[in-house]
Protein backbone atom coordinates (compact mmCIF):
# COMPACT_ATOMS: atom_id res chain seq x y z
CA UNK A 1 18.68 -3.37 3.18
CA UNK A 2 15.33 -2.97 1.70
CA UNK A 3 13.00 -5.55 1.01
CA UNK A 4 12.50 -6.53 -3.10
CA UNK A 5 8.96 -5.84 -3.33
CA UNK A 6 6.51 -3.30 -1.92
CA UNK A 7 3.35 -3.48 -1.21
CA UNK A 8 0.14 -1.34 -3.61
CA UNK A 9 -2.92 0.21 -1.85
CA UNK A 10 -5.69 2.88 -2.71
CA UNK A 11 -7.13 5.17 -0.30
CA UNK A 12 -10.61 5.89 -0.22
CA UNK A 13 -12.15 8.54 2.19
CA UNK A 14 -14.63 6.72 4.70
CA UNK A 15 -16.05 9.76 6.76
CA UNK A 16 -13.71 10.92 8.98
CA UNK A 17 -11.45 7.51 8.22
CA UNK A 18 -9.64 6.94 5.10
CA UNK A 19 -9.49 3.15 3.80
CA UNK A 20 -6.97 1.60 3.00
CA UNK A 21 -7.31 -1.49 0.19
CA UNK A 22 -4.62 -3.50 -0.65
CA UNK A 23 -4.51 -3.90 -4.62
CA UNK A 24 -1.07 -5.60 -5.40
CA UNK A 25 2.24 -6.23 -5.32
CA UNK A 26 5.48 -4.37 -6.87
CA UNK A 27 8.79 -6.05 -7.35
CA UNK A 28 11.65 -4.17 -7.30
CA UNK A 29 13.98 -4.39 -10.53
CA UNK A 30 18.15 -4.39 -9.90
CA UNK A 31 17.55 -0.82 -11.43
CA UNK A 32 15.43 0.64 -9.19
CA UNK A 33 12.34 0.39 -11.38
CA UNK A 34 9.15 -1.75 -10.40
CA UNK A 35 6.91 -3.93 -12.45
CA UNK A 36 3.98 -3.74 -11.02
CA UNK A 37 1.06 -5.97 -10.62
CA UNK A 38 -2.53 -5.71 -9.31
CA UNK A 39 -5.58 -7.61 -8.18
CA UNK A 40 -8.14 -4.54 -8.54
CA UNK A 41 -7.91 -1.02 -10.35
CA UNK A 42 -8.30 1.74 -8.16
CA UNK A 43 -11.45 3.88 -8.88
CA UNK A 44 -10.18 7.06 -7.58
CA UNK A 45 -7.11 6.76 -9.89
CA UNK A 46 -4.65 7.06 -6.73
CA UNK A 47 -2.45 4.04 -6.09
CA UNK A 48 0.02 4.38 -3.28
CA UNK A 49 3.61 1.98 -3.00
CA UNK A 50 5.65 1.74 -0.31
CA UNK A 51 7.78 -0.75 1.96
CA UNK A 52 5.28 -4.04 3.46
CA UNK A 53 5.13 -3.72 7.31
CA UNK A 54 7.03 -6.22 9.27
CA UNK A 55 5.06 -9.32 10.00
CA UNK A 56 4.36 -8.50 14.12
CA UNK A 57 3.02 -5.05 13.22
CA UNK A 58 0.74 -6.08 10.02
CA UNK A 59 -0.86 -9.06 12.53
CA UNK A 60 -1.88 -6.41 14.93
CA UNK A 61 -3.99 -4.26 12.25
CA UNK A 62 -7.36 -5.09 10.39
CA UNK A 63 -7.16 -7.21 7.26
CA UNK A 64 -6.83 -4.63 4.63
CA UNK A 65 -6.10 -1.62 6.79
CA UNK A 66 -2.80 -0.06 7.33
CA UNK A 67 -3.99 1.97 10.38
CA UNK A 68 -2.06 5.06 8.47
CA UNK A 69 -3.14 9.06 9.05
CA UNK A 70 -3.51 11.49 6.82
CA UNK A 71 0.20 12.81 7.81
CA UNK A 72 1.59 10.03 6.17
CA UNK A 73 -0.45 10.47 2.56
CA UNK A 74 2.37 11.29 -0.07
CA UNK A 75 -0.66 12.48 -2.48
């Protein structure tokens, strides 16, 4: 079962690091659609949704920081 909302970041490069700034929320509608809401605008245009971590992994990264690579980038 998938969780009802997701979670909205925007990657910035950083040097050989890309950021990773979370922007917002989106909730999940009973049609598969999401309303979307967000605490900043990304500058770079890119927004990137997808499933929260579960609560023991997210504690073990930075504030802010998904710890992704640029494998997992779906843009």
């Amino acid at each position: 079962m998938s969780v009802p909302y997701k979670e909205v970041y925007t990657i910035t490069e950083g040097g050989e690091k890309k950021r990773w700034t979370r922007i917002g929320v989106a909730f999940v509608n009973s049609d598969g659609s999401l309303n979307v809401k967000l605490d900043a605008l990304p500058v770079n245009g890119q927004m990137n949704i997808r499933d929260p971590k579960p609560k023991d992994e997210a504690q073990k990264g930075l504030s802010g920081s998904r710890g992704r690579s640029d494998a997992d980038e779906s843009f």
